[in-house]
C-alpha atoms as a PDB file:
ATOM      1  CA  UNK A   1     -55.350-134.411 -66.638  1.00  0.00           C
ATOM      2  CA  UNK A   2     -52.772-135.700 -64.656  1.00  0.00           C
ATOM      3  CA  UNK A   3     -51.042-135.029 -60.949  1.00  0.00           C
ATOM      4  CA  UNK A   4     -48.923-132.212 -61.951  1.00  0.00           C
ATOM      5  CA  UNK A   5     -51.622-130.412 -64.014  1.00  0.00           C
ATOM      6  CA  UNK A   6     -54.097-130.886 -60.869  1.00  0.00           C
ATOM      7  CA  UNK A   7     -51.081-129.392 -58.799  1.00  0.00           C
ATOM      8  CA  UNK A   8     -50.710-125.972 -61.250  1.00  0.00           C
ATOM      9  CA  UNK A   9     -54.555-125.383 -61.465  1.00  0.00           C
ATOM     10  CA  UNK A  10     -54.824-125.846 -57.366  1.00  0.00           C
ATOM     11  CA  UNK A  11     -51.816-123.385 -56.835  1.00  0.00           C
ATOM     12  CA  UNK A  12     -53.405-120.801 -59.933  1.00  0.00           C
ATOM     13  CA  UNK A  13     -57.013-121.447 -58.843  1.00  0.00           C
ATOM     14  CA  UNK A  14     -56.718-121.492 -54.901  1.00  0.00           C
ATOM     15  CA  UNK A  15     -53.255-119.953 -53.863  1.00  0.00           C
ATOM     16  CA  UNK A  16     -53.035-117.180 -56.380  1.00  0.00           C
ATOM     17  CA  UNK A  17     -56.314-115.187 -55.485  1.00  0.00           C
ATOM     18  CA  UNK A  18     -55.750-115.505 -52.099  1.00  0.00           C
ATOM     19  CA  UNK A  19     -51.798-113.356 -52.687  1.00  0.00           C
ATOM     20  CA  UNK A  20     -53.833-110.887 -54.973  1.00  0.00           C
ATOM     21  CA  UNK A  21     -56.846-110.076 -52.201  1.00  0.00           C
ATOM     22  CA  UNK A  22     -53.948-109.549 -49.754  1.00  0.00           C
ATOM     23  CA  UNK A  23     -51.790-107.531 -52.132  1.00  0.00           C
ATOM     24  CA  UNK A  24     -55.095-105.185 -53.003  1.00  0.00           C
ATOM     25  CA  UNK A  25     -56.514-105.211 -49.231  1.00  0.00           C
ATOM     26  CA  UNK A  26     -53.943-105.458 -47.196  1.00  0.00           C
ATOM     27  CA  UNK A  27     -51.494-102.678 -45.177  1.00  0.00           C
ATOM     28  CA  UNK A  28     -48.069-102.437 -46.461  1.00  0.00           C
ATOM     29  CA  UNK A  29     -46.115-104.640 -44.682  1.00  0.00           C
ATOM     30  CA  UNK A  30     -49.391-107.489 -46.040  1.00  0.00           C
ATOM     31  CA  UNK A  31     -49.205-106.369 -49.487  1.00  0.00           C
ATOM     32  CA  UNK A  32     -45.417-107.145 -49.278  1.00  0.00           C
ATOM     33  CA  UNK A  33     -45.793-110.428 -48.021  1.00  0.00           C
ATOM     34  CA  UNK A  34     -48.336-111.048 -50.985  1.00  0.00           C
ATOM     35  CA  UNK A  35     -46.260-110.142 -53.452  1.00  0.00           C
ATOM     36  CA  UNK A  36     -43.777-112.026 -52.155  1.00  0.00           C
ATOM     37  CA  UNK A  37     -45.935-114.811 -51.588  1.00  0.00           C
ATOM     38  CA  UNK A  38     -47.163-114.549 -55.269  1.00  0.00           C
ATOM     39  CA  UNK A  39     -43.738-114.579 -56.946  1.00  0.00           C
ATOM     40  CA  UNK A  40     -43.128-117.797 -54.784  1.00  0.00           C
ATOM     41  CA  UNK A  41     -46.345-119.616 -55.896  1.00  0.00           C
ATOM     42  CA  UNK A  42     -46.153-118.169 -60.004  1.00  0.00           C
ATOM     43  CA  UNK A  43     -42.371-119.922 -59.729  1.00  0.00           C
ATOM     44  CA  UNK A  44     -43.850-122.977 -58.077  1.00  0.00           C
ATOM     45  CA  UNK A  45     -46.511-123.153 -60.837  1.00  0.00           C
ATOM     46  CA  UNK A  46     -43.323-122.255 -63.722  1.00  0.00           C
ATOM     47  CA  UNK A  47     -41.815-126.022 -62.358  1.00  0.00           C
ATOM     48  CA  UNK A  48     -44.972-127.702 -62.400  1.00  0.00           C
ATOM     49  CA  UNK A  49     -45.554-127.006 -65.853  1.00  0.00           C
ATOM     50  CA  UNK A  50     -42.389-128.703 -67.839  1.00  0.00           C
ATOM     51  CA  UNK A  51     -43.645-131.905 -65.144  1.00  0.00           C
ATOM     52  CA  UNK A  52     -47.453-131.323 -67.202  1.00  0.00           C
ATOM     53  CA  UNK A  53     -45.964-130.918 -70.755  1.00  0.00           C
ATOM     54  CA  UNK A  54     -42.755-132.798 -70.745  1.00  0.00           C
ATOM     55  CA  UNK A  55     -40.576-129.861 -71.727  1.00  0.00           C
ATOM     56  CA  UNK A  56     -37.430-128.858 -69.825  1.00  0.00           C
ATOM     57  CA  UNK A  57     -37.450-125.629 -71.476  1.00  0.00           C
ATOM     58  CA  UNK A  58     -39.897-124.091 -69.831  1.00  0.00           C
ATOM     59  CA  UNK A  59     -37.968-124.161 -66.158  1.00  0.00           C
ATOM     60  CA  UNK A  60     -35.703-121.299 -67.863  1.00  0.00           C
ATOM     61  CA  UNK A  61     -39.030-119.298 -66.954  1.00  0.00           C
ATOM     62  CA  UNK A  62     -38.818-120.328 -63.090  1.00  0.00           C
ATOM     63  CA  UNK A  63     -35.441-119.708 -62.888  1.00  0.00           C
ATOM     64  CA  UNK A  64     -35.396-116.087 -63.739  1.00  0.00           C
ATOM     65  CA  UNK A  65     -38.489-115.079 -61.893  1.00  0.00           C
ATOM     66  CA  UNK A  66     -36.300-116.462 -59.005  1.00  0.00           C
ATOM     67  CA  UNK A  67     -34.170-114.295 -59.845  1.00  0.00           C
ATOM     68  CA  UNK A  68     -36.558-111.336 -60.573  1.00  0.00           C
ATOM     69  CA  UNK A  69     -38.600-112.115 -57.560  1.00  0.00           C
ATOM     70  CA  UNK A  70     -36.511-110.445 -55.142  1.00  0.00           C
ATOM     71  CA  UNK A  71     -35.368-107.073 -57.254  1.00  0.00           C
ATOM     72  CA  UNK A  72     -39.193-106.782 -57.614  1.00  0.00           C
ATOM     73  CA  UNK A  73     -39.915-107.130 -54.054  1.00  0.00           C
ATOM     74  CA  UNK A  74     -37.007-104.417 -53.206  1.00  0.00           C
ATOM     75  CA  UNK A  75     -38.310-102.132 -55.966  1.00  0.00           C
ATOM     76  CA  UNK A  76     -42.237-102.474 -54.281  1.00  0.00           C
ATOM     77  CA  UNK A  77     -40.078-101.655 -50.835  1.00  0.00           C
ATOM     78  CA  UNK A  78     -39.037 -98.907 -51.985  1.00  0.00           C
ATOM     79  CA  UNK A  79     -41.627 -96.954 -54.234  1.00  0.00           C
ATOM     80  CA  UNK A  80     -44.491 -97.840 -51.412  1.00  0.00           C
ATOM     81  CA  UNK A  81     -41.870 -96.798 -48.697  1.00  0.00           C
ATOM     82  CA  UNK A  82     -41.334 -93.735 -50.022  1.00  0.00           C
ATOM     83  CA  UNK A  83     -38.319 -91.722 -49.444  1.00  0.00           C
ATOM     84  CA  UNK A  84     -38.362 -88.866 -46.521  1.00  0.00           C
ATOM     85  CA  UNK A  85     -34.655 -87.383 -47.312  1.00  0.00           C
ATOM     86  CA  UNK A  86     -32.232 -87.349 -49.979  1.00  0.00           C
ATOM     87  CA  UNK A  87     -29.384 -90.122 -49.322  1.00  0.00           C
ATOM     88  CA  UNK A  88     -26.849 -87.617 -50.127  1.00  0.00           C
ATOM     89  CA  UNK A  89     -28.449 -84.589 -47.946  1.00  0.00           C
ATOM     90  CA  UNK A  90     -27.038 -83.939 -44.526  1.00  0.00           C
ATOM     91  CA  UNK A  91     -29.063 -84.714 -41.288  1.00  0.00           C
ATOM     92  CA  UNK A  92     -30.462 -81.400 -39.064  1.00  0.00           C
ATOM     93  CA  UNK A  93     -30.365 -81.844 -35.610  1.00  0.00           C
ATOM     94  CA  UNK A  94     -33.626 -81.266 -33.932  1.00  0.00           C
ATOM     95  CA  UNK A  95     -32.965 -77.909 -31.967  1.00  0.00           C
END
Protein backbone atom coordinates (compact mmCIF):
# COMPACT_ATOMS: atom_id res chain seq x y z
CA UNK A 1 0.00 0.00 0.00
CA UNK A 2 1.35 3.14 -0.73
CA UNK A 3 0.71 7.12 0.21
CA UNK A 4 -2.03 7.70 -2.16
CA UNK A 5 -3.90 4.43 -1.40
CA UNK A 6 -3.54 5.33 2.51
CA UNK A 7 -4.95 8.85 1.40
CA UNK A 8 -8.33 7.21 -0.53
CA UNK A 9 -9.05 4.65 2.32
CA UNK A 10 -8.63 7.68 5.10
CA UNK A 11 -11.00 10.01 3.01
CA UNK A 12 -13.60 6.63 2.23
CA UNK A 13 -13.09 5.22 5.75
CA UNK A 14 -13.07 8.48 7.98
CA UNK A 15 -14.51 11.48 5.88
CA UNK A 16 -17.24 9.68 4.04
CA UNK A 17 -19.35 8.36 7.10
CA UNK A 18 -19.05 11.35 8.78
CA UNK A 19 -21.06 13.39 5.26
CA UNK A 20 -23.57 10.37 5.34
CA UNK A 21 -24.51 10.66 9.40
CA UNK A 22 -24.97 14.39 8.65
CA UNK A 23 -26.89 13.91 5.41
CA UNK A 24 -29.33 11.19 7.37
CA UNK A 25 -29.39 13.25 10.84
CA UNK A 26 -29.08 16.44 10.11
CA UNK A 27 -31.80 19.59 9.37
CA UNK A 28 -31.91 20.72 5.88
CA UNK A 29 -29.66 23.30 5.54
CA UNK A 30 -26.91 20.16 7.34
CA UNK A 31 -27.99 17.60 5.01
CA UNK A 32 -27.09 20.12 2.21
CA UNK A 33 -23.83 20.82 3.39
CA UNK A 34 -23.27 16.91 3.55
CA UNK A 35 -24.08 16.29 0.36
CA UNK A 36 -22.13 18.83 -0.71
CA UNK A 37 -19.42 17.89 1.42
CA UNK A 38 -19.69 14.25 0.07
CA UNK A 39 -19.53 15.08 -3.65
CA UNK A 40 -16.31 17.11 -2.67
CA UNK A 41 -14.59 14.21 -0.80
CA UNK A 42 -15.99 11.14 -3.56
CA UNK A 43 -14.12 13.69 -6.28
CA UNK A 44 -11.13 14.02 -4.00
CA UNK A 45 -11.01 10.20 -3.64
CA UNK A 46 -11.78 9.94 -7.96
CA UNK A 47 -7.97 11.90 -8.16
CA UNK A 48 -6.40 9.88 -5.67
CA UNK A 49 -7.08 6.83 -7.39
CA UNK A 50 -5.26 7.23 -11.05
CA UNK A 51 -2.13 8.51 -8.28
CA UNK A 52 -2.82 4.53 -6.61
CA UNK A 53 -3.14 2.69 -10.01
CA UNK A 54 -1.15 4.67 -12.45
CA UNK A 55 -4.01 5.31 -14.85
CA UNK A 56 -4.92 8.77 -16.16
CA UNK A 57 -8.13 7.51 -17.27
CA UNK A 58 -9.77 7.29 -14.39
CA UNK A 59 -9.67 11.36 -13.60
CA UNK A 60 -12.44 11.48 -16.52
CA UNK A 61 -14.56 10.14 -13.42
CA UNK A 62 -13.56 13.28 -11.14
CA UNK A 63 -14.07 15.55 -13.67
CA UNK A 64 -17.68 14.96 -14.35
CA UNK A 65 -18.81 14.48 -10.82
CA UNK A 66 -17.38 18.09 -10.68
CA UNK A 67 -19.47 18.79 -12.94
CA UNK A 68 -22.49 16.77 -11.62
CA UNK A 69 -21.81 17.84 -8.12
CA UNK A 70 -23.44 21.05 -8.30
CA UNK A 71 -26.75 20.16 -10.62
CA UNK A 72 -27.16 17.50 -7.87
CA UNK A 73 -26.87 19.82 -5.07
CA UNK A 74 -29.50 22.33 -6.90
CA UNK A 75 -31.80 19.40 -7.68
CA UNK A 76 -31.60 18.26 -3.55
CA UNK A 77 -32.38 22.31 -3.11
CA UNK A 78 -35.08 22.09 -4.73
CA UNK A 79 -37.10 18.75 -4.17
CA UNK A 80 -36.34 19.15 -0.15
CA UNK A 81 -37.32 22.92 -0.53
CA UNK A 82 -40.35 22.26 -1.88
CA UNK A 83 -42.27 24.62 -3.93
CA UNK A 84 -45.15 26.92 -2.17
CA UNK A 85 -46.50 28.63 -5.60
CA UNK A 86 -46.43 28.06 -9.16
CA UNK A 87 -43.57 30.32 -10.88
CA UNK A 88 -45.98 31.30 -13.44
CA UNK A 89 -49.08 32.05 -10.93
CA UNK A 90 -49.72 35.61 -9.92
CA UNK A 91 -49.04 36.86 -6.29
CA UNK A 92 -52.42 37.77 -3.92
CA UNK A 93 -52.01 40.52 -1.82
CA UNK A 94 -52.71 39.80 1.75
CA UNK A 95 -56.06 41.80 2.36
Amino acid sequence: MNTWAAAALTLLALVAPACLWVVARGSTVHRLAGVSLLSTVTGAVFLVLPEVYDRSSYQDLALMLAVMAPTGTLVFTRFVGGQTRDAGAPRRSAD
